[in-house]
C-alpha atoms as a PDB file:
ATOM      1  CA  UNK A   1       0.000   0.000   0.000  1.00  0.00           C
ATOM      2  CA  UNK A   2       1.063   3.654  -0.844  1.00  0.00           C
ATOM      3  CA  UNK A   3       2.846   5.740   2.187  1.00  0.00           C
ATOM      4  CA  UNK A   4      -0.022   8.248   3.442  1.00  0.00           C
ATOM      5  CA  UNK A   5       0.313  11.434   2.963  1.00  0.00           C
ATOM      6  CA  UNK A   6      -2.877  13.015   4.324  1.00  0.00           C
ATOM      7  CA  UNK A   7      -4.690  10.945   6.807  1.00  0.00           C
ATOM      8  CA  UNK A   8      -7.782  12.255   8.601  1.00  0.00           C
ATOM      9  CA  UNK A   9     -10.308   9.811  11.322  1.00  0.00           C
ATOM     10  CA  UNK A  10     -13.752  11.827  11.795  1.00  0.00           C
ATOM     11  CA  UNK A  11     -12.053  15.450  11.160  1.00  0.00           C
ATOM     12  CA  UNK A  12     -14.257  18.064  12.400  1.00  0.00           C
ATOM     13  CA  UNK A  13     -14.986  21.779  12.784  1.00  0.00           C
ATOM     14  CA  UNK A  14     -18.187  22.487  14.168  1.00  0.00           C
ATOM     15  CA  UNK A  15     -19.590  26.589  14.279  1.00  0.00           C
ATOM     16  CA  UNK A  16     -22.688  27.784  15.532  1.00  0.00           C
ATOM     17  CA  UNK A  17     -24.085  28.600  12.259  1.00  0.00           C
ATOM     18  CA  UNK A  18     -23.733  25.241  11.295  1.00  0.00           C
ATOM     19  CA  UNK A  19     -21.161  25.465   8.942  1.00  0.00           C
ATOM     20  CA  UNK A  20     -17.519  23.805   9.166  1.00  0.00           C
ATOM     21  CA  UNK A  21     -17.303  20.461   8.217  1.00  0.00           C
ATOM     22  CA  UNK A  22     -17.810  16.747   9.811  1.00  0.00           C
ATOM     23  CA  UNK A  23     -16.735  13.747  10.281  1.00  0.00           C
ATOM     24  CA  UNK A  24     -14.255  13.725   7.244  1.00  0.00           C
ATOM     25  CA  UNK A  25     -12.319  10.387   7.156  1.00  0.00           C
ATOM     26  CA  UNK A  26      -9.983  10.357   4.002  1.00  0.00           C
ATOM     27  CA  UNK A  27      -6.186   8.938   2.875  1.00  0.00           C
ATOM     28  CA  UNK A  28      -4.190  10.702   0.272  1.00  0.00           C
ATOM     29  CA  UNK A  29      -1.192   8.846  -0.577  1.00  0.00           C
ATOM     30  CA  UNK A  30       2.301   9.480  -1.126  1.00  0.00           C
ATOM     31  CA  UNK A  31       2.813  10.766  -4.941  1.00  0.00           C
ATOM     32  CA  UNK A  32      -0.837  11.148  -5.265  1.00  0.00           C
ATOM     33  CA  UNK A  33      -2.988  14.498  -7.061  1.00  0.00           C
ATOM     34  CA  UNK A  34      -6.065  13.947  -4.581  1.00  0.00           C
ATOM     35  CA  UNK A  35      -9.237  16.733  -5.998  1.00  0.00           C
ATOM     36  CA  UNK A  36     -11.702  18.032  -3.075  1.00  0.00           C
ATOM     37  CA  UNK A  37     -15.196  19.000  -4.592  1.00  0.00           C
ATOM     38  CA  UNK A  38     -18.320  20.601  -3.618  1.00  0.00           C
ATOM     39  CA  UNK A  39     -20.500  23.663  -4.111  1.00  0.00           C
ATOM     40  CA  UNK A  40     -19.856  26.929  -2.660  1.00  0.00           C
ATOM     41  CA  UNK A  41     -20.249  26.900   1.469  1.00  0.00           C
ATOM     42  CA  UNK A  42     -19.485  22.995   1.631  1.00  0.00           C
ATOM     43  CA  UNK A  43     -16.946  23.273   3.945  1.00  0.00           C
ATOM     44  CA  UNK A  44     -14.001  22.495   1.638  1.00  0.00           C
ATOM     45  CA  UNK A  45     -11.804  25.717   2.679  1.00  0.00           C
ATOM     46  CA  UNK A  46     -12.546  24.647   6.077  1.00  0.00           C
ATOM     47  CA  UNK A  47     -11.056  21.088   5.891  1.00  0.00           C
ATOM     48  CA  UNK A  48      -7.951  22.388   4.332  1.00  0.00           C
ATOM     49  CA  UNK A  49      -7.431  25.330   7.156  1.00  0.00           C
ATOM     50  CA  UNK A  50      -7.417  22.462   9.285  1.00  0.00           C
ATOM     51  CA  UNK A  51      -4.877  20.385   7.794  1.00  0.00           C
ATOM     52  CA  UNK A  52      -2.607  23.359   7.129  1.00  0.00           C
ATOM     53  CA  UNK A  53      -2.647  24.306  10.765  1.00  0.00           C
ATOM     54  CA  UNK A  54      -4.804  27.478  10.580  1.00  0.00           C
ATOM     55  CA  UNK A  55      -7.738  26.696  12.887  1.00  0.00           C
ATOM     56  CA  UNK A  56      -8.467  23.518  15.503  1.00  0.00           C
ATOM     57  CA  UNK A  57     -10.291  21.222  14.674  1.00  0.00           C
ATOM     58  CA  UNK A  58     -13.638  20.324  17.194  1.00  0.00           C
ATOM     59  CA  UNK A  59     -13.142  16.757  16.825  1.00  0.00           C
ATOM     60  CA  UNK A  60     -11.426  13.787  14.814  1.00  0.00           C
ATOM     61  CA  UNK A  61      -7.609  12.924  14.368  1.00  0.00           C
ATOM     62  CA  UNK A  62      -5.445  13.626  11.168  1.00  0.00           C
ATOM     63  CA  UNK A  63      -1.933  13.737  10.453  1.00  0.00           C
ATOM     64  CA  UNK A  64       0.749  14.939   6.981  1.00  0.00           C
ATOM     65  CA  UNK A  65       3.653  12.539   7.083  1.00  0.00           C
ATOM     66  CA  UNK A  66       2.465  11.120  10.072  1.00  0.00           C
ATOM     67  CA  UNK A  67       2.922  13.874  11.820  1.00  0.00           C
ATOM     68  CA  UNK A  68       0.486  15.696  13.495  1.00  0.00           C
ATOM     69  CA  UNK A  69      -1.797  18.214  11.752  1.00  0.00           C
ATOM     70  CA  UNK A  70      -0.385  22.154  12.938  1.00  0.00           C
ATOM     71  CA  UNK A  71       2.755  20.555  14.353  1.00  0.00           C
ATOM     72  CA  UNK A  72       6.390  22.491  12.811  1.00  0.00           C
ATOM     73  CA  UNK A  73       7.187  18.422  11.613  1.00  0.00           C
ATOM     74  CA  UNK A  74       4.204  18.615   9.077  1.00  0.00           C
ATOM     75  CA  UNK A  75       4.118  22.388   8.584  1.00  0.00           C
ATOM     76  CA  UNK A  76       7.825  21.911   7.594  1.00  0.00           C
ATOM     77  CA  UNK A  77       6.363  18.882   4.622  1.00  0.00           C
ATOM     78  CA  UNK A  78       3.865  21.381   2.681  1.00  0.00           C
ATOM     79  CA  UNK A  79       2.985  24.743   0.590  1.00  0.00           C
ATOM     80  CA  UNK A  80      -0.296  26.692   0.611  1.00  0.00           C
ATOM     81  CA  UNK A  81      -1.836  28.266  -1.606  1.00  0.00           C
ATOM     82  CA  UNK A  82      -5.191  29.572  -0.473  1.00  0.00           C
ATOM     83  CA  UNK A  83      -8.141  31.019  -2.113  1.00  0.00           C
ATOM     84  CA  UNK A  84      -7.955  34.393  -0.724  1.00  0.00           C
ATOM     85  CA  UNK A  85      -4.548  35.547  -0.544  1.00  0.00           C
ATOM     86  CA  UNK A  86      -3.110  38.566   0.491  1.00  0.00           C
ATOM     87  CA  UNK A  87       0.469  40.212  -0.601  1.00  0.00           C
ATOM     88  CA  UNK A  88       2.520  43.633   0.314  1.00  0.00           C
ATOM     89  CA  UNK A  89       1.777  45.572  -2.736  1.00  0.00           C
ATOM     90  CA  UNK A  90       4.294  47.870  -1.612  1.00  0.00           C
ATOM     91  CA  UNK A  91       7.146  44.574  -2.115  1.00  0.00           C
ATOM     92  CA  UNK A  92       8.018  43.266  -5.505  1.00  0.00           C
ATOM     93  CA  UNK A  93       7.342  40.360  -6.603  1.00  0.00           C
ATOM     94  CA  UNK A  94      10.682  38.900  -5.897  1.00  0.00           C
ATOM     95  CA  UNK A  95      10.867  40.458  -2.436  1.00  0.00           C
ATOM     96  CA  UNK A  96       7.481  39.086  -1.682  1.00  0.00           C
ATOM     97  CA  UNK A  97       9.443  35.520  -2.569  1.00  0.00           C
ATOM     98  CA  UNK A  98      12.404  36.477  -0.360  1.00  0.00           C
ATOM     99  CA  UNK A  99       9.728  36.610   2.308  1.00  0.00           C
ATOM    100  CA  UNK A 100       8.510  33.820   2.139  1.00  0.00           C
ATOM    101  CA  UNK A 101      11.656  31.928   1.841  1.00  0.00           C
ATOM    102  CA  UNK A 102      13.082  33.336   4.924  1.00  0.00           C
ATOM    103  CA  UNK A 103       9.987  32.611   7.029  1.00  0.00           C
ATOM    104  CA  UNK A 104      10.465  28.964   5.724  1.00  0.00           C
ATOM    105  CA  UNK A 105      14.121  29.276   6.961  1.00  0.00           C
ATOM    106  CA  UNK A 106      15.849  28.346   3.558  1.00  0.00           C
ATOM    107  CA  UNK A 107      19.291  28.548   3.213  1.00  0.00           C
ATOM    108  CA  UNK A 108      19.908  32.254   1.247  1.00  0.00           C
ATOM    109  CA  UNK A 109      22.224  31.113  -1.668  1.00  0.00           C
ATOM    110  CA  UNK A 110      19.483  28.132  -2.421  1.00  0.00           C
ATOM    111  CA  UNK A 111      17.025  30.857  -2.261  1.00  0.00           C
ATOM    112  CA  UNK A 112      18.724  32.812  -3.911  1.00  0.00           C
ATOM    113  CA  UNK A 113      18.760  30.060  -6.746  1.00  0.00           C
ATOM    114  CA  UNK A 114      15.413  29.209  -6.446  1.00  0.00           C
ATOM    115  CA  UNK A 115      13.641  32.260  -6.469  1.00  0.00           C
ATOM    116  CA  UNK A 116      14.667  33.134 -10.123  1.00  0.00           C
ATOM    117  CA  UNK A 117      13.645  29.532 -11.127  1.00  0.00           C
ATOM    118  CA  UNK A 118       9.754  29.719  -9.551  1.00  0.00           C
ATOM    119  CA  UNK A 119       9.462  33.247 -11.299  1.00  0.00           C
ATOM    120  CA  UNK A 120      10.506  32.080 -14.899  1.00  0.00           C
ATOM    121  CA  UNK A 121       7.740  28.490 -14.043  1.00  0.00           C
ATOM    122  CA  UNK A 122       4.898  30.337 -12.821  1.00  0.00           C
ATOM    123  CA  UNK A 123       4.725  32.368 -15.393  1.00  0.00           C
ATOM    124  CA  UNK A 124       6.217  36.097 -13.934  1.00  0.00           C
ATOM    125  CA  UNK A 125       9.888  36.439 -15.444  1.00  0.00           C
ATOM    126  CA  UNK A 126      11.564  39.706 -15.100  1.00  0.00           C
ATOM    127  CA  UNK A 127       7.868  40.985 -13.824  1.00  0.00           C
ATOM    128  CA  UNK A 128       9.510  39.765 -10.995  1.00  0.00           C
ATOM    129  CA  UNK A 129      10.847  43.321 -10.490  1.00  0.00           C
ATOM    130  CA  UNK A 130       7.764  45.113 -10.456  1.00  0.00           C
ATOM    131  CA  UNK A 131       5.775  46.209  -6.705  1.00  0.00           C
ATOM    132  CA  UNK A 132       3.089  43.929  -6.109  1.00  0.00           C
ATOM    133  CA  UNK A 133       0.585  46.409  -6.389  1.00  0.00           C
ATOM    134  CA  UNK A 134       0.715  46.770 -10.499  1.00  0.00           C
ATOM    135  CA  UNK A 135      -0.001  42.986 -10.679  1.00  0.00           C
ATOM    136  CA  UNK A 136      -3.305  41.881 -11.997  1.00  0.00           C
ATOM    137  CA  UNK A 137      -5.448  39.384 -10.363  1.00  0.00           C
ATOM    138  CA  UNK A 138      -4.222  36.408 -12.379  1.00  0.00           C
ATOM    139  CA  UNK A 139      -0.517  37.788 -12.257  1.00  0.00           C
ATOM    140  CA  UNK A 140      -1.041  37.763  -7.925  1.00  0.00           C
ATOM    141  CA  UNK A 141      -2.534  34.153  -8.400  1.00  0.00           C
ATOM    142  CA  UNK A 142       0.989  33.126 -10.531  1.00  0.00           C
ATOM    143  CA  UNK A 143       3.016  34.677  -7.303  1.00  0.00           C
ATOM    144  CA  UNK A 144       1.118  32.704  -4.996  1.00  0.00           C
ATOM    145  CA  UNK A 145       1.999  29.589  -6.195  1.00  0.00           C
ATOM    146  CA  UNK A 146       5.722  30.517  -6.360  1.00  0.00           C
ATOM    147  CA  UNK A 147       4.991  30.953  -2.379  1.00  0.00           C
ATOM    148  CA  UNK A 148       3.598  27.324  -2.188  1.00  0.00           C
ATOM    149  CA  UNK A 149       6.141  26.317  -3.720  1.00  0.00           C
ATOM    150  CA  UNK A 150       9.097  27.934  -2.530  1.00  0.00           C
ATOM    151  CA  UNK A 151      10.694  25.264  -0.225  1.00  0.00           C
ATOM    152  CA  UNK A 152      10.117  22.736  -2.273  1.00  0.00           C
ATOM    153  CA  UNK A 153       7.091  21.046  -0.232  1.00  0.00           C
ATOM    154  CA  UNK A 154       6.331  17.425  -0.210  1.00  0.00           C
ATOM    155  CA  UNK A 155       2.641  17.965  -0.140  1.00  0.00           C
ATOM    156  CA  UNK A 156       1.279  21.498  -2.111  1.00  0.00           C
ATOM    157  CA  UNK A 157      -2.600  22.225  -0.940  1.00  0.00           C
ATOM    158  CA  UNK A 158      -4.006  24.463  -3.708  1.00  0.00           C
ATOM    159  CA  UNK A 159      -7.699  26.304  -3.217  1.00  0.00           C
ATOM    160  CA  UNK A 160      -8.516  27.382  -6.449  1.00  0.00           C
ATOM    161  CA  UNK A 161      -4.918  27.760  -8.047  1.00  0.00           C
ATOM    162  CA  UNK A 162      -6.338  28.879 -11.213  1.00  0.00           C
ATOM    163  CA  UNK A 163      -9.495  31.141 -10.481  1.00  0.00           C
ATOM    164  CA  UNK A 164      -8.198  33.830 -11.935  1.00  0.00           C
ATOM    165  CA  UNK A 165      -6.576  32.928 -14.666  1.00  0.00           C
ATOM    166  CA  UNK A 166      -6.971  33.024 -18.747  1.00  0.00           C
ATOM    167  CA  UNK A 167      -7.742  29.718 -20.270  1.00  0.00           C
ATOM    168  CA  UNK A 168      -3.768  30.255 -21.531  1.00  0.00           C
ATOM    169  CA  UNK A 169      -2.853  30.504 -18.039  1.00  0.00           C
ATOM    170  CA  UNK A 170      -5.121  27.859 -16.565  1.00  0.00           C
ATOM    171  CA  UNK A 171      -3.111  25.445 -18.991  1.00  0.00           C
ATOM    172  CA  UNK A 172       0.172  27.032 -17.724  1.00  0.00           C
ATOM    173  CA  UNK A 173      -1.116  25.832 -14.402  1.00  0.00           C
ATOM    174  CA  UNK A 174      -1.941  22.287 -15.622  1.00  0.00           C
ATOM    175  CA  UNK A 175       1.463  21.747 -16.810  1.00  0.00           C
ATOM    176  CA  UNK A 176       2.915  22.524 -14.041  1.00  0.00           C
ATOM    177  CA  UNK A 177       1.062  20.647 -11.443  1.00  0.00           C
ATOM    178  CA  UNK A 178       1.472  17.999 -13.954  1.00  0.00           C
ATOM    179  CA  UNK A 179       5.338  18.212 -13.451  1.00  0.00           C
ATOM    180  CA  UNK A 180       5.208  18.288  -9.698  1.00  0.00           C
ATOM    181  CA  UNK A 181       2.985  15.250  -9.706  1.00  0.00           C
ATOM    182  CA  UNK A 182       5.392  13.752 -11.905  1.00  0.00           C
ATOM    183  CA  UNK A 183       8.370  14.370  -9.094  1.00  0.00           C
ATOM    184  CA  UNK A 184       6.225  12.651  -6.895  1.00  0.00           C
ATOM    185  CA  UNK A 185       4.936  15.740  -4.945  1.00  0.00           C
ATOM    186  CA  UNK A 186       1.509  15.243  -3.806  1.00  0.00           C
ATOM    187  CA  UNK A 187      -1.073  17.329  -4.362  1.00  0.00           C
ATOM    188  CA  UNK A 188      -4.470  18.424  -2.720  1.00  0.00           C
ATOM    189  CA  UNK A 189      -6.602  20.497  -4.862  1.00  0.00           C
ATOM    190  CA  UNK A 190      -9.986  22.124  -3.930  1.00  0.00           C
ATOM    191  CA  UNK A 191     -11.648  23.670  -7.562  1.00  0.00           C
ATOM    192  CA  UNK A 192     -14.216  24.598  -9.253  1.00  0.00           C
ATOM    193  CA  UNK A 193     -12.758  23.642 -12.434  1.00  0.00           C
ATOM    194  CA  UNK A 194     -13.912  20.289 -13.026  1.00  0.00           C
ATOM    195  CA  UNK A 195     -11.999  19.748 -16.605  1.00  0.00           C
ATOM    196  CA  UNK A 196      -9.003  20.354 -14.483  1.00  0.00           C
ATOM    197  CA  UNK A 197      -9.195  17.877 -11.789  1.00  0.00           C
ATOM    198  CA  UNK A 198     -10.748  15.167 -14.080  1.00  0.00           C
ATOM    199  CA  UNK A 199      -7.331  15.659 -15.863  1.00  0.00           C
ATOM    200  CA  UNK A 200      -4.972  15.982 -13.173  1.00  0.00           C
ATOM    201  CA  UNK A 201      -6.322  13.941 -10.064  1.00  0.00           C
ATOM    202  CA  UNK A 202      -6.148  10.128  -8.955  1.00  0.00           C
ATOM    203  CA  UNK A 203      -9.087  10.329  -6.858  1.00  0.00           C
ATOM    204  CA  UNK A 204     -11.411  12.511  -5.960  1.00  0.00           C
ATOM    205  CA  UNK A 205     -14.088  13.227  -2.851  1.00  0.00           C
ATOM    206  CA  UNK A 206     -17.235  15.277  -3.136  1.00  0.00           C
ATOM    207  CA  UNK A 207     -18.013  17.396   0.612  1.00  0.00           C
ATOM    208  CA  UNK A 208     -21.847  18.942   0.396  1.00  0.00           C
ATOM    209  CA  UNK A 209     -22.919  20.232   3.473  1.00  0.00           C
ATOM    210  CA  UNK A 210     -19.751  19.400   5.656  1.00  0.00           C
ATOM    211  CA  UNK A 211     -19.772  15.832   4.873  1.00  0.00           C
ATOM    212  CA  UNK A 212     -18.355  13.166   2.262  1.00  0.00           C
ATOM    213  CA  UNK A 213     -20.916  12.681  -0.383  1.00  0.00           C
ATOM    214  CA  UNK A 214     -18.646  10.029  -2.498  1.00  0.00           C
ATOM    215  CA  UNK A 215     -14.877   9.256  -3.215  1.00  0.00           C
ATOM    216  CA  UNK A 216     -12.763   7.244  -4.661  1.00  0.00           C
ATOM    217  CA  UNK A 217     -10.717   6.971  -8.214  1.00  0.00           C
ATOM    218  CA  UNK A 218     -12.152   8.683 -11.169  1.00  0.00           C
ATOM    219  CA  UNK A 219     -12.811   5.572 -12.749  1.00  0.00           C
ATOM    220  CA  UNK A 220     -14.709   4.454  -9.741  1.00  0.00           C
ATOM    221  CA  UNK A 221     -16.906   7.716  -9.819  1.00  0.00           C
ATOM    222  CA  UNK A 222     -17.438   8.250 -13.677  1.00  0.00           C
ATOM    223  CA  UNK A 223     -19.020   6.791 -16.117  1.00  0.00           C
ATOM    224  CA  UNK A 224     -16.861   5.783 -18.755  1.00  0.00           C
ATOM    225  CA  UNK A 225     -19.292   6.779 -22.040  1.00  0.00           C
ATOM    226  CA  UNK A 226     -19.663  10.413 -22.746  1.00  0.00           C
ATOM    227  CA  UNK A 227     -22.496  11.863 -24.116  1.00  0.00           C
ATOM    228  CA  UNK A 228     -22.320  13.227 -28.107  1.00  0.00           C
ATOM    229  CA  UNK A 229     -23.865  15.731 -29.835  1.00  0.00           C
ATOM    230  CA  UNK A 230     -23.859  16.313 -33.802  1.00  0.00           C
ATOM    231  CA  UNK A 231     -25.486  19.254 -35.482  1.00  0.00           C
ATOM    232  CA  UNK A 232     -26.566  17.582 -38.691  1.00  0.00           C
ATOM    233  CA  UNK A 233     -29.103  18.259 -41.796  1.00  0.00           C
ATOM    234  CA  UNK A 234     -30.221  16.184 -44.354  1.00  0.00           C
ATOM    235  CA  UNK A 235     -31.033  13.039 -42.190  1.00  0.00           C
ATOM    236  CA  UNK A 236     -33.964  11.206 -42.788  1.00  0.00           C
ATOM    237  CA  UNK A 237     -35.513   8.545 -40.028  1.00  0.00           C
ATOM    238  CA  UNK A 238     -33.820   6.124 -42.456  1.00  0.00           C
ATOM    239  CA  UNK A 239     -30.910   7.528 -42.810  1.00  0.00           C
ATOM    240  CA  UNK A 240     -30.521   7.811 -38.537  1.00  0.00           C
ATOM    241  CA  UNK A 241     -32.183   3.736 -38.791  1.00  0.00           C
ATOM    242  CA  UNK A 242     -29.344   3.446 -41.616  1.00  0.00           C
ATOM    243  CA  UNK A 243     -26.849   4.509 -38.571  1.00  0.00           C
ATOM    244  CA  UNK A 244     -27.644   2.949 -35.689  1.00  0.00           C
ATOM    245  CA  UNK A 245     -27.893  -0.280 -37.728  1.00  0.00           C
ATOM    246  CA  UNK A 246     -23.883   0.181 -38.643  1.00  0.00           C
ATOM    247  CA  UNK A 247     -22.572   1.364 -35.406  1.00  0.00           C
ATOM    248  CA  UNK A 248     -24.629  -0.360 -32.987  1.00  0.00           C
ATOM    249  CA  UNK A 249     -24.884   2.794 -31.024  1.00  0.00           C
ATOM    250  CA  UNK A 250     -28.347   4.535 -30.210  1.00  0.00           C
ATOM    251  CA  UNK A 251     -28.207   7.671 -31.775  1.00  0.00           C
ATOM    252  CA  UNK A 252     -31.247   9.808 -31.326  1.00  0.00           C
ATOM    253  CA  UNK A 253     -32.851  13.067 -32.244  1.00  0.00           C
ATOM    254  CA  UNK A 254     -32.643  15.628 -29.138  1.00  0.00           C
ATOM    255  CA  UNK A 255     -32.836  19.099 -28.273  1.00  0.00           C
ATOM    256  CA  UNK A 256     -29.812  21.150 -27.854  1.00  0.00           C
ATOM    257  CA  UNK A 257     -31.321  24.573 -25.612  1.00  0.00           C
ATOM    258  CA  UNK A 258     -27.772  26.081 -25.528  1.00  0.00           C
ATOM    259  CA  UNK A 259     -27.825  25.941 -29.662  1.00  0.00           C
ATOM    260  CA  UNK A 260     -31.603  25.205 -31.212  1.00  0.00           C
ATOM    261  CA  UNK A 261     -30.728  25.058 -35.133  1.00  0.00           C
ATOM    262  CA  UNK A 262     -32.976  27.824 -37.019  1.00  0.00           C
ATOM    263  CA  UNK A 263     -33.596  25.442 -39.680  1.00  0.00           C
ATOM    264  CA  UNK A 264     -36.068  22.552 -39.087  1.00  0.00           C
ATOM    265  CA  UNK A 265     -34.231  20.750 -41.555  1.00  0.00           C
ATOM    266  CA  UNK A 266     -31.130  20.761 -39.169  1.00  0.00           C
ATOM    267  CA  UNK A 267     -31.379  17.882 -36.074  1.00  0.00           C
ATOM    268  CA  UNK A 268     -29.612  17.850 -33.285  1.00  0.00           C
ATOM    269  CA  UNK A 269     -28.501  13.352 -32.800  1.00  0.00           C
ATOM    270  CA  UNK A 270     -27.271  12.112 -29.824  1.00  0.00           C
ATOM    271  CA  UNK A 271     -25.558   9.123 -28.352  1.00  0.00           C
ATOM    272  CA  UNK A 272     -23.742   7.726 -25.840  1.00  0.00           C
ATOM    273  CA  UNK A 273     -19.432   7.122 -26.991  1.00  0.00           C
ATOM    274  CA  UNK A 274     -16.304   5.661 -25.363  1.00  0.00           C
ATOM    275  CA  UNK A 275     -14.140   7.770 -26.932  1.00  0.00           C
ATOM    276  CA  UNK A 276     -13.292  10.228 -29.634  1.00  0.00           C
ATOM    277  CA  UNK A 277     -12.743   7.443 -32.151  1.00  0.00           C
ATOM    278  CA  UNK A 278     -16.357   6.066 -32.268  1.00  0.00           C
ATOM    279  CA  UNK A 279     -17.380   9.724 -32.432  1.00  0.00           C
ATOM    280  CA  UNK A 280     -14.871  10.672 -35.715  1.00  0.00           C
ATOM    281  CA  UNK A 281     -16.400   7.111 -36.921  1.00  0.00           C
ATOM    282  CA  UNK A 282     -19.689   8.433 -36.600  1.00  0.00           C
ATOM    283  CA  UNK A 283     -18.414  11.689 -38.731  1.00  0.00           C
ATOM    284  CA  UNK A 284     -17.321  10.049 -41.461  1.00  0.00           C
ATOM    285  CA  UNK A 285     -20.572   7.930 -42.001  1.00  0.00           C
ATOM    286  CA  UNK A 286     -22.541  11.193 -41.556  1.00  0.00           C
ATOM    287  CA  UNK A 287     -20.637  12.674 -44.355  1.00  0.00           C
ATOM    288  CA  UNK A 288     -20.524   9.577 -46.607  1.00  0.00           C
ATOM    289  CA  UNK A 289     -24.227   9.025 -46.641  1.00  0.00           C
ATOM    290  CA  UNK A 290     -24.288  12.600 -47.699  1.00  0.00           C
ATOM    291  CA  UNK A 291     -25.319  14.225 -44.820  1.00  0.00           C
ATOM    292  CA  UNK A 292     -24.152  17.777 -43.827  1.00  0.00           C
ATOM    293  CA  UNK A 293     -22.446  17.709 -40.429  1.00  0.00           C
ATOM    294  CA  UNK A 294     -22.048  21.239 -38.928  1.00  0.00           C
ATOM    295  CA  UNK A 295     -20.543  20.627 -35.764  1.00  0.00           C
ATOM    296  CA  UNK A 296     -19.547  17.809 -33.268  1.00  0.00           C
ATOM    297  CA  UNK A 297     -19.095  18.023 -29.294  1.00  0.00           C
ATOM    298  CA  UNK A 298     -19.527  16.418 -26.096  1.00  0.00           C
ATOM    299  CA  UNK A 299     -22.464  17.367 -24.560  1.00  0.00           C
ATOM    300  CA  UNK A 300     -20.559  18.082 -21.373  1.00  0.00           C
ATOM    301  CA  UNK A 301     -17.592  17.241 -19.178  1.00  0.00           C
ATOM    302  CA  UNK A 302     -17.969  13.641 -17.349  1.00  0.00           C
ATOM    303  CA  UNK A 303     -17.052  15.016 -14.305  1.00  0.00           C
ATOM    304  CA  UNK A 304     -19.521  17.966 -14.140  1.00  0.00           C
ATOM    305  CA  UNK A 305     -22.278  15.544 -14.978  1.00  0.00           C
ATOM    306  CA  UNK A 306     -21.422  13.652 -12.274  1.00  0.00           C
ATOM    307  CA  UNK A 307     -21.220  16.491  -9.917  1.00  0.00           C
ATOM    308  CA  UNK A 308     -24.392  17.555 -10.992  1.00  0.00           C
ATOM    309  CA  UNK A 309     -25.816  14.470 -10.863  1.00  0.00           C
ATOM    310  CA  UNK A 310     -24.536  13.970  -6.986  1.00  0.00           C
ATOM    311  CA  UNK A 311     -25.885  17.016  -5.456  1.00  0.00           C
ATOM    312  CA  UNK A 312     -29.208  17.388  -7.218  1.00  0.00           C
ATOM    313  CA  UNK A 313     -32.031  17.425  -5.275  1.00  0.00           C
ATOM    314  CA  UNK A 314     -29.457  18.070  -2.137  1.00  0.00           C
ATOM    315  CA  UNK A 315     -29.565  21.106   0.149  1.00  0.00           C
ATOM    316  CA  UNK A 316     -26.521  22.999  -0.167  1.00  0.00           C
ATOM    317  CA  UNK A 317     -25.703  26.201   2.471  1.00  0.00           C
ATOM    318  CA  UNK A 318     -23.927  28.444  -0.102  1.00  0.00           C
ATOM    319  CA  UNK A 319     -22.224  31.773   0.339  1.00  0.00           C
ATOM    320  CA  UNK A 320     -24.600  33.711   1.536  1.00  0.00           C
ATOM    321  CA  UNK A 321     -26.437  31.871   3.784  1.00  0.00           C
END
């Protein structure tokens, strides 16, 4: 079995308003890219305070390392990067690295190695020079994770590393989680961008309401068949008969609400794929029985279906309650 990394027995943080979180019993492993889910007001920011040593827990046991959660042994093991974060605006960018390396007592000439390193990853380069406070949102984001990542952590915790970022610079991100995880540096993401951790993360665990929905591997969670959609014209009930006889799938006329062809000679078919080949295989028949295909796409993510699908009909406390 995998060296744990994260372990937590009934981890809990009970407030008067009810929020917090309870009972949480989870094991992230060694190496592993572990993705916490839930709506808004779950509790998820919560859990990870906890396990970075920011506020008590009420109840429950949990360790990093096997040491003990707040303790300088695991604080030592891991980087932060929260969701709300915070910098001297008046510091550059650098300075606000030099910081961070001296409260994590690094040697200065590694630092002094490092720093110039984390600027050119994340994205900053010689913007490293400029005060904090002419950084845009996204650009802050990009020096937070040079913080988290500044002593080289074990374990990185990451609430919403790429909120504010450009679709560019959410990729940036990717690859370089990808990279740590590749090092063997473990990683604990909360987001709400469910592409992301579909991509990057082992396993997964859903919180709603302060408490473990489901977890377990993606494949464990998610269906394996994604749902297609093709934007076609020209096809005739024989013609869709014609198709489902060849592929063996169950194509069917549907209703697309987020793009309702004009034309009434244009249908909307969908069907349940594998994979991207059966879906190019359905293409080419489209086009070969002289059909006009005008566009081709999943209907959406596997993981946001499943999210969906999870919480429906669930309360859920939100951020304003």
């Amino acid at each position: 079995m995998r060296e744990a990394a994260i372990e937590t027995q009934l981890l809990s943080k009970e407030y008067g308003n009810g929020r917090g979180c309870r009972d949480v019993t989870i094991t992230v492993g060694k190496g592993e890219a572990f993705g916490f889910l839930g709506p808004n007001g779950a509790g998820k920011s919560t859990f990870v305070k906890m396990l970075v040593g920011l506020i008590a827990p009420s109840s429950g046991q949990a360790s990093i390392f096997g040491h003990r959660i707040g303790s300088m042994e695991a604080n030592a093991c891991i980087g932060y990067l929260p969701e709300l974060y915070r910098y001297q605006e008046w510091l550059t960018g650098l300075e606000v690295l030099q910081l961070h390396a001296r409260l994590c007592r690094m040697d200065k000439t590694a630092a002094q190695r490092r720093i110039p390193e984390l600027l050119e990853e994340v994205g900053l380069g010689q913007r490293g020079k400029d005060r904090v406070k002419h950084y845009s949102k996204g650009m802050q984001q990009r020096l937070g994770l040079a913080c988290a990542l500044i002593n080289k952590p074990q374990l990185v915790f990451l609430d919403e590393p790429s909120s504010a970022l450009d679709p560019v610079g959410r990729a940036e991100v990717r690859s370089i989680l990808e990279r740590l995880k590749a090092k063997g540096v473990t990683i604990f993401l909360n987001s709400h961008l469910l592409g992301d951790v579909e991509a990057l993360c082992d396993r997964m665990a859903l919180l709603n309401d302060g408490v473990i929905l489901r977890h377990g591997t993606a494949s464990e969670l998610l269906s394996k068949r994604s749902t297609w959609l093709f934007k076609v014209g020209g096809c005739s009930p024989f013609l869709l008969s014609w198709l489902n006889e060849q592929t063996g799938f169950q194509l069917h006329e549907t209703v697309n609400h987020e793009a309702a062809p004009e034309d009434e000679s244009v249908v909307w078919l969908e069907a349940e794929l594998d994979n991207e080949e059966q879906a190019g295989w359905v293409n080419a028949l489209i086009i070969e029985q002289g059909m006009i295909l005008y566009e081709a796409t999943r209907k959406k993510e596997r993981l946001e279906g499943w999210f969906m699908d999870a919480v429906s009909g669930l309360s859920h406390r939100g951020e304003k309650e």
